[in-house]
C-alpha atoms as a PDB file:
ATOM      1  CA  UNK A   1     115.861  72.359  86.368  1.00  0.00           C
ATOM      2  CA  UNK A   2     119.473  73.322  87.933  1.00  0.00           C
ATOM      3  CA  UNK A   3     119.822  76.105  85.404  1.00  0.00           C
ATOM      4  CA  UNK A   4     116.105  77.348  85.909  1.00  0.00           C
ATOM      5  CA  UNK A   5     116.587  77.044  89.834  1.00  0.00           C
ATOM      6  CA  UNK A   6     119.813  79.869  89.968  1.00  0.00           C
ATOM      7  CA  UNK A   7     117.340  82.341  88.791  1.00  0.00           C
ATOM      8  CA  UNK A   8     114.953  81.749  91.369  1.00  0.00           C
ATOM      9  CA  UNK A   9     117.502  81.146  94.059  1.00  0.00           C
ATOM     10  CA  UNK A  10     118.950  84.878  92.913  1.00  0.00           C
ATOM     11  CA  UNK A  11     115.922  86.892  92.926  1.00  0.00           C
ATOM     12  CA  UNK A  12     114.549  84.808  96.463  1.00  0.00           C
ATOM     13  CA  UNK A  13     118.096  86.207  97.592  1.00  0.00           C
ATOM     14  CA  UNK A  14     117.976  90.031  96.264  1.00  0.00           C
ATOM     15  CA  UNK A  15     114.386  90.420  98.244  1.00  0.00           C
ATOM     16  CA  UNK A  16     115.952  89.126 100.932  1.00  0.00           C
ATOM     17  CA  UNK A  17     118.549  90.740 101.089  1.00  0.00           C
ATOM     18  CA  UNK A  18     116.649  94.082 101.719  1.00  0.00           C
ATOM     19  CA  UNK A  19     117.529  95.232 105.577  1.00  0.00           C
ATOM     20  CA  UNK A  20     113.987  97.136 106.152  1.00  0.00           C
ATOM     21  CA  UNK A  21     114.962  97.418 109.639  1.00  0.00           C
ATOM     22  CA  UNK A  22     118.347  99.240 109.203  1.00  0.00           C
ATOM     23  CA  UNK A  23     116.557 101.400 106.429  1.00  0.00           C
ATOM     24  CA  UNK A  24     113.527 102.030 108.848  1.00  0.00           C
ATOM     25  CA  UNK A  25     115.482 103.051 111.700  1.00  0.00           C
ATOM     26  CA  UNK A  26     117.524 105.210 109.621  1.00  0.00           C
ATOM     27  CA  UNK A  27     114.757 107.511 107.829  1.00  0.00           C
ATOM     28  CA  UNK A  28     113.449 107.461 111.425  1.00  0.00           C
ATOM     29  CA  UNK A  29     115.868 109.520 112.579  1.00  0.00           C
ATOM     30  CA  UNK A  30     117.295 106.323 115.117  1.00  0.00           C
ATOM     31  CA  UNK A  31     120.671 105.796 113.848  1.00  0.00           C
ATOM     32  CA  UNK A  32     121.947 102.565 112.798  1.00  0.00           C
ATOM     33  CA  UNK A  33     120.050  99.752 114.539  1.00  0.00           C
ATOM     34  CA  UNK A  34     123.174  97.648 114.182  1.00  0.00           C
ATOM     35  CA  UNK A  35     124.836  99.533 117.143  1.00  0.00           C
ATOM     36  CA  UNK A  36     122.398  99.164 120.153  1.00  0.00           C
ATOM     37  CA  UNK A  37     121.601  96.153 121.674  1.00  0.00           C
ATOM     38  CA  UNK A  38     122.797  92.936 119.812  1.00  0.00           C
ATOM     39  CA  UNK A  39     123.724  94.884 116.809  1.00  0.00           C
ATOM     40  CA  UNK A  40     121.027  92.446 114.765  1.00  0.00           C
ATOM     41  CA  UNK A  41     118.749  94.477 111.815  1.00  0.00           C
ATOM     42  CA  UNK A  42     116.092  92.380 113.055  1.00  0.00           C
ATOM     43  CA  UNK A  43     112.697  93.607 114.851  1.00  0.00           C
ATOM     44  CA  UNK A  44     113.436  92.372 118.153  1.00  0.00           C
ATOM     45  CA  UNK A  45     116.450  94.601 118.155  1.00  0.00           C
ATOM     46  CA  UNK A  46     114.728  97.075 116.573  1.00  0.00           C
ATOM     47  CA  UNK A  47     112.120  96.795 119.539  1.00  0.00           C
ATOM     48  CA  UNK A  48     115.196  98.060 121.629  1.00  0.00           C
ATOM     49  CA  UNK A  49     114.986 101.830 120.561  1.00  0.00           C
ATOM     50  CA  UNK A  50     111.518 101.894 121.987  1.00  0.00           C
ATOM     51  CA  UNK A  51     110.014 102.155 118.718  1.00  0.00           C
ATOM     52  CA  UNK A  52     107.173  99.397 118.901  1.00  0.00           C
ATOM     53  CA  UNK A  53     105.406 100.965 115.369  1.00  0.00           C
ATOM     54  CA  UNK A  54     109.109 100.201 113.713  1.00  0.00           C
ATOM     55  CA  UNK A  55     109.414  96.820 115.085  1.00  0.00           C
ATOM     56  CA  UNK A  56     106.000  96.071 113.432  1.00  0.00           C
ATOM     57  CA  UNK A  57     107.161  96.837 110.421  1.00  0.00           C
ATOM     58  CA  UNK A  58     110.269  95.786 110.547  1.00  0.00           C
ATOM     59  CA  UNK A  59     108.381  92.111 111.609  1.00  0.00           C
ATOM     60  CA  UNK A  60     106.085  92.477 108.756  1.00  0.00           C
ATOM     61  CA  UNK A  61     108.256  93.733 106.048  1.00  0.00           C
ATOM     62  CA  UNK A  62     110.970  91.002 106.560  1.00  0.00           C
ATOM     63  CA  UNK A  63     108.327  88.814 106.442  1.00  0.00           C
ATOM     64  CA  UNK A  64     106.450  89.792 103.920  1.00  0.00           C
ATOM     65  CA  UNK A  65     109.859  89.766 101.680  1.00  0.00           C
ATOM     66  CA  UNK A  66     109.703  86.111 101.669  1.00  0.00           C
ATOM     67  CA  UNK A  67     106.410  85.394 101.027  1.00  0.00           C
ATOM     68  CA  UNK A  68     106.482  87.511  98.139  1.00  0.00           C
ATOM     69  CA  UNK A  69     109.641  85.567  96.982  1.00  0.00           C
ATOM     70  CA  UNK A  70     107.395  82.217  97.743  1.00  0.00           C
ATOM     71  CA  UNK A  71     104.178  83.486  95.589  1.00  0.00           C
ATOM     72  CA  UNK A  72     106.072  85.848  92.709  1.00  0.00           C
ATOM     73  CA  UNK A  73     108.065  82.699  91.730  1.00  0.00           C
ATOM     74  CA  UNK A  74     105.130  80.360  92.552  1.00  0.00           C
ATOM     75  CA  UNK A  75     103.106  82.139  89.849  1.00  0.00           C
ATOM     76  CA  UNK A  76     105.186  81.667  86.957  1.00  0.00           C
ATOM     77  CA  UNK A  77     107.031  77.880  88.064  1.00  0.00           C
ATOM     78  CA  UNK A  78     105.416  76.628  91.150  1.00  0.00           C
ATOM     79  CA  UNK A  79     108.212  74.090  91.265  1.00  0.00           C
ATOM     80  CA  UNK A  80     111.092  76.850  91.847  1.00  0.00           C
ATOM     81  CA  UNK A  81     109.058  78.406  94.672  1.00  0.00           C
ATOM     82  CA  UNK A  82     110.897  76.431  97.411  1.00  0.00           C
ATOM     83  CA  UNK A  83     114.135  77.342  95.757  1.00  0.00           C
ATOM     84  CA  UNK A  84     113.520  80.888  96.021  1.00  0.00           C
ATOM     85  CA  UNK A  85     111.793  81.075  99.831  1.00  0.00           C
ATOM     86  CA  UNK A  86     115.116  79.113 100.282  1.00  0.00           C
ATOM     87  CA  UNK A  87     117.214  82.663  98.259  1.00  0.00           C
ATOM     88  CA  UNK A  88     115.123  84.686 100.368  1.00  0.00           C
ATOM     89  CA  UNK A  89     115.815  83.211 103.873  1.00  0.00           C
ATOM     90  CA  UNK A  90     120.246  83.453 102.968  1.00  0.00           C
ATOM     91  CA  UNK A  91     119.275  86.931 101.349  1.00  0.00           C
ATOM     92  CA  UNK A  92     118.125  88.128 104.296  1.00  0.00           C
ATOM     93  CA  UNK A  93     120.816  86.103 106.810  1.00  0.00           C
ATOM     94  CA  UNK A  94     123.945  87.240 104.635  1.00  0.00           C
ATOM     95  CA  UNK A  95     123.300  90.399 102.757  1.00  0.00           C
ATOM     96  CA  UNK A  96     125.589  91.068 100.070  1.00  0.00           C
ATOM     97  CA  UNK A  97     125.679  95.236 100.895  1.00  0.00           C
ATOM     98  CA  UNK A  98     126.101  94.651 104.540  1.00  0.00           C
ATOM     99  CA  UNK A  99     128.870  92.877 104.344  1.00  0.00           C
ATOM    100  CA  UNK A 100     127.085  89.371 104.618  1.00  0.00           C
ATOM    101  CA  UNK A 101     126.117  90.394 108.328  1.00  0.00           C
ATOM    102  CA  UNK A 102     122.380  90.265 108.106  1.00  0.00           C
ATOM    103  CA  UNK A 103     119.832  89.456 110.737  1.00  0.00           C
ATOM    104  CA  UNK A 104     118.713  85.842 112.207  1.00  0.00           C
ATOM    105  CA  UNK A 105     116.091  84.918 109.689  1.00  0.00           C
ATOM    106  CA  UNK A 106     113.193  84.450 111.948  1.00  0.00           C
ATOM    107  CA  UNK A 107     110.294  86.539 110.096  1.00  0.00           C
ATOM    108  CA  UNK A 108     111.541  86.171 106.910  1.00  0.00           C
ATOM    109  CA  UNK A 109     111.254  81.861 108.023  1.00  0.00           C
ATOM    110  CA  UNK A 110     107.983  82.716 108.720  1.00  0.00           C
ATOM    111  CA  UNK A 111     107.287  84.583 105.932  1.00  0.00           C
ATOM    112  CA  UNK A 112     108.624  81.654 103.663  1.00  0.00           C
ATOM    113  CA  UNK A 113     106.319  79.360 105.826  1.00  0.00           C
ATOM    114  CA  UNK A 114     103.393  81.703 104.809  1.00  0.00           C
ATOM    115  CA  UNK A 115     104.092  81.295 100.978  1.00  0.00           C
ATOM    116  CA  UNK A 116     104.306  77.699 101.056  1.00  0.00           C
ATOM    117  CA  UNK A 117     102.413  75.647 104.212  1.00  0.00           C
ATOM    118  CA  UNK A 118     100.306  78.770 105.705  1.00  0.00           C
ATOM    119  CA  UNK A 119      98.814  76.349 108.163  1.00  0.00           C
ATOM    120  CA  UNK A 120     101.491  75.211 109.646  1.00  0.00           C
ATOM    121  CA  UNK A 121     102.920  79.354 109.627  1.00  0.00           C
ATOM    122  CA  UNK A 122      99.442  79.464 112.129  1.00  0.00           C
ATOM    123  CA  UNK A 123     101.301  76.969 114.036  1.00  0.00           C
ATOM    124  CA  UNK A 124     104.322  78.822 113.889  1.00  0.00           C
ATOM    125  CA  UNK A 125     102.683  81.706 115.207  1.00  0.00           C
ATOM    126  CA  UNK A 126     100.804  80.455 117.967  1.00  0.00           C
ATOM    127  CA  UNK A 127     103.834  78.358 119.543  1.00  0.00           C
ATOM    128  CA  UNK A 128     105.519  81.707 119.555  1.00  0.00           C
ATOM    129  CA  UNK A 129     103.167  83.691 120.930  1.00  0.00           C
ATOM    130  CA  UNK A 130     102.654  81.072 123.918  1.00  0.00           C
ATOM    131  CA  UNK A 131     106.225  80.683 124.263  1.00  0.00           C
ATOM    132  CA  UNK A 132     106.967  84.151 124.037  1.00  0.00           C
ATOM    133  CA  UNK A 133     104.182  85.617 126.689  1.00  0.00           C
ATOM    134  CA  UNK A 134     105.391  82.755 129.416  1.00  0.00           C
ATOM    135  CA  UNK A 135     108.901  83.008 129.319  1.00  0.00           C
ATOM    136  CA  UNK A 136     109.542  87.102 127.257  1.00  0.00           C
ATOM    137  CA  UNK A 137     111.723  86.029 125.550  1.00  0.00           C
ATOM    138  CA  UNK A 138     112.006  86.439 121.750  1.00  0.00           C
ATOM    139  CA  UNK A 139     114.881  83.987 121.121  1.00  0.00           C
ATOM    140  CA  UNK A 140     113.069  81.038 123.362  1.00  0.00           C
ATOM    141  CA  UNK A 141     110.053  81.293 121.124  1.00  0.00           C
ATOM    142  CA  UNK A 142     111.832  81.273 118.005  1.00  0.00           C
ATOM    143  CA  UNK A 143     113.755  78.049 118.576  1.00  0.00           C
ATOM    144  CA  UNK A 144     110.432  76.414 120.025  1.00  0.00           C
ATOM    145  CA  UNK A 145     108.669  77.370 117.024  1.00  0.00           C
ATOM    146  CA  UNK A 146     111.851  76.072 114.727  1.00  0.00           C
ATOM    147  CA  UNK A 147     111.784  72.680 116.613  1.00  0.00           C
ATOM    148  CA  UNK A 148     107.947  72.352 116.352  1.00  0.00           C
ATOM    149  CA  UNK A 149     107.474  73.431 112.226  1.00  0.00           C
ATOM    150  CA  UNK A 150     109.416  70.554 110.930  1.00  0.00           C
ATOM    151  CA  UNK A 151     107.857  68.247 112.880  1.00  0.00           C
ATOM    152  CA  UNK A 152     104.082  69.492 111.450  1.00  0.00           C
ATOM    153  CA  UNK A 153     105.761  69.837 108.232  1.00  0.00           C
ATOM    154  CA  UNK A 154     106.595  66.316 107.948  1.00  0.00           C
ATOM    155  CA  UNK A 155     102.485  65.284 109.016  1.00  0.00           C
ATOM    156  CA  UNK A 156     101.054  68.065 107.141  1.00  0.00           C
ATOM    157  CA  UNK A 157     102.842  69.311 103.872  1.00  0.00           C
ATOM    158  CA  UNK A 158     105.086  67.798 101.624  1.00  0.00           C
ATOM    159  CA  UNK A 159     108.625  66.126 102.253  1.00  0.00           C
ATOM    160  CA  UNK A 160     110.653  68.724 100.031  1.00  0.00           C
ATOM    161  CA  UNK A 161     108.993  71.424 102.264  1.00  0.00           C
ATOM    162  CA  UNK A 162     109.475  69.561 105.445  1.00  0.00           C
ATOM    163  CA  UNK A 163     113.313  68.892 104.236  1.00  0.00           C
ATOM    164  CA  UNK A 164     113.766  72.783 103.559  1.00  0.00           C
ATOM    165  CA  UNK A 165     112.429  73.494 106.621  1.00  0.00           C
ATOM    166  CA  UNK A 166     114.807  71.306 108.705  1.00  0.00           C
ATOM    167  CA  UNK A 167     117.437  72.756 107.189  1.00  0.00           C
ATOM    168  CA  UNK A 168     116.347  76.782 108.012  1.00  0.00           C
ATOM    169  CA  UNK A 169     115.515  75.671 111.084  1.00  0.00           C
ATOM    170  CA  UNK A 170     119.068  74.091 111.820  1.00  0.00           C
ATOM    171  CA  UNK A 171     120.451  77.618 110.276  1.00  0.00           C
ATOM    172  CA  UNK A 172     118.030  79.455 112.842  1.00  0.00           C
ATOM    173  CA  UNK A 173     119.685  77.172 115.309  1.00  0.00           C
ATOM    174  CA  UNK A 174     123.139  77.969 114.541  1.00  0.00           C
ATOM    175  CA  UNK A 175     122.631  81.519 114.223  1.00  0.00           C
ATOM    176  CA  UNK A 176     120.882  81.779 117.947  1.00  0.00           C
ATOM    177  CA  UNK A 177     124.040  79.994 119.276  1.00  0.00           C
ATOM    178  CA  UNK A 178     125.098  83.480 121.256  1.00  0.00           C
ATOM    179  CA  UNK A 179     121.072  83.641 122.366  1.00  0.00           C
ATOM    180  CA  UNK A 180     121.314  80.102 123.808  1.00  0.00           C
ATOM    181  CA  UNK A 181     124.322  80.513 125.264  1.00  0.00           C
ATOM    182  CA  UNK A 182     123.021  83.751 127.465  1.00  0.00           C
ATOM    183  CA  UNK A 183     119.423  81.675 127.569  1.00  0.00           C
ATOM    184  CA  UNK A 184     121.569  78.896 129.878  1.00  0.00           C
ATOM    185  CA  UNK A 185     123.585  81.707 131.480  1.00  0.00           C
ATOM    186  CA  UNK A 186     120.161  83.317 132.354  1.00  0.00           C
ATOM    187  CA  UNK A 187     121.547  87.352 130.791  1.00  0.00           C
ATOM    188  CA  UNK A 188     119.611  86.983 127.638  1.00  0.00           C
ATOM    189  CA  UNK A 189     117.709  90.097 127.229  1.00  0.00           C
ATOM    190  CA  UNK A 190     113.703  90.267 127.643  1.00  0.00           C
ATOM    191  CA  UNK A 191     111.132  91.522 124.688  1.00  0.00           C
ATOM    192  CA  UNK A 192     110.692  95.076 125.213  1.00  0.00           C
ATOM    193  CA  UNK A 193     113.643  95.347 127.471  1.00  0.00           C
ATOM    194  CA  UNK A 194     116.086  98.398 126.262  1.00  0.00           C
ATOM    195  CA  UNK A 195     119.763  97.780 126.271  1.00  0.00           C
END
């Protein structure tokens, strides 16, 4: 099992790994997404260059990348699936080719959540979306939805699941320390807002 599980952890981490939204902004003609706003490759920063049609697919792409980590693996040893939604998430927080300076992990969380408890990714989706149209902004919704899908995990799925989910969600924590900080300070920037 530990020697079959580096395999899955590796290829979970190479689709990861894959910065669509610094290779979507590029072909665009927009630069390098990594120097506007808070430097992240993720959509919400990717929002920033006024692009909504980018950010879409920058949201569905990094998401999509761990689901199809979640279901490739799942097809040939559903027991390494976790292991490689778990590749995917790192893959996409520290890739190798950008120096390990990736984006926050946030769709690619959700995309893992798709692959393994969709149900819950409804959940996931809907705290967001509440959170999200009250308050605008991206970061407050995120960390809602990160406290929440643990929680749902534990009632609804299975405890390995729940347990990986804990942990990503502690990592999604850690990773939005600067966002809570200016959350708090009341400077964090609003969805759709340019900087």
């Amino acid at each position: 099992m530990t020697y079959s599980l580096i395999p899955a952890l590796v290829f979970g981490y190479l689709l990861g790994s894959i910065p669509f939204g610094l290779l979507l902004t590029r072909a665009a003609g927009l630069g390098d997404v990594r120097k506007i706003g808070s430097g992240n490759i993720g959509a919400t920063n990717v929002l920033r260059t006024g692009n909504k049609g980018l950010a879409a697919a920058t949201l569905l792409l990094d998401a999509l990348k761990g689901t199809a980590a979640v279901l490739i693996t799942g097809h040939f040893a559903p027991e390494l699936a976790i292991w490689a939604g778990l590749g995917a998430f790192l893959g996409h927080l520290f890739p190798a080719w950008l120096g390990f300076k990736g984006g926050k992990g946030v769709a690619t969380y959700l995309g893992v959540l798709i692959g393994l408890a969709w149900q819950v990714a409804l959940i996931f989706a809907v705290v967001w979306l509440v959170i999200a149209f009250l308050f605008r902004y991206s970061s407050l919704a995120a960390l809602t939805a990160a406290i929440v899908v643990p929680i749902a995990l534990y009632f609804l799925s299975t405890p390995q699941i729940a347990t990986l989910f804990l942990v990503m969600s502690i990592i999604v924590f850690i990773k939005h320390r600067e966002n809570i900080s200016r959350l708090f300070a009341g400077t964090e920037g609003k969805i759709g807002a340019k900087t």
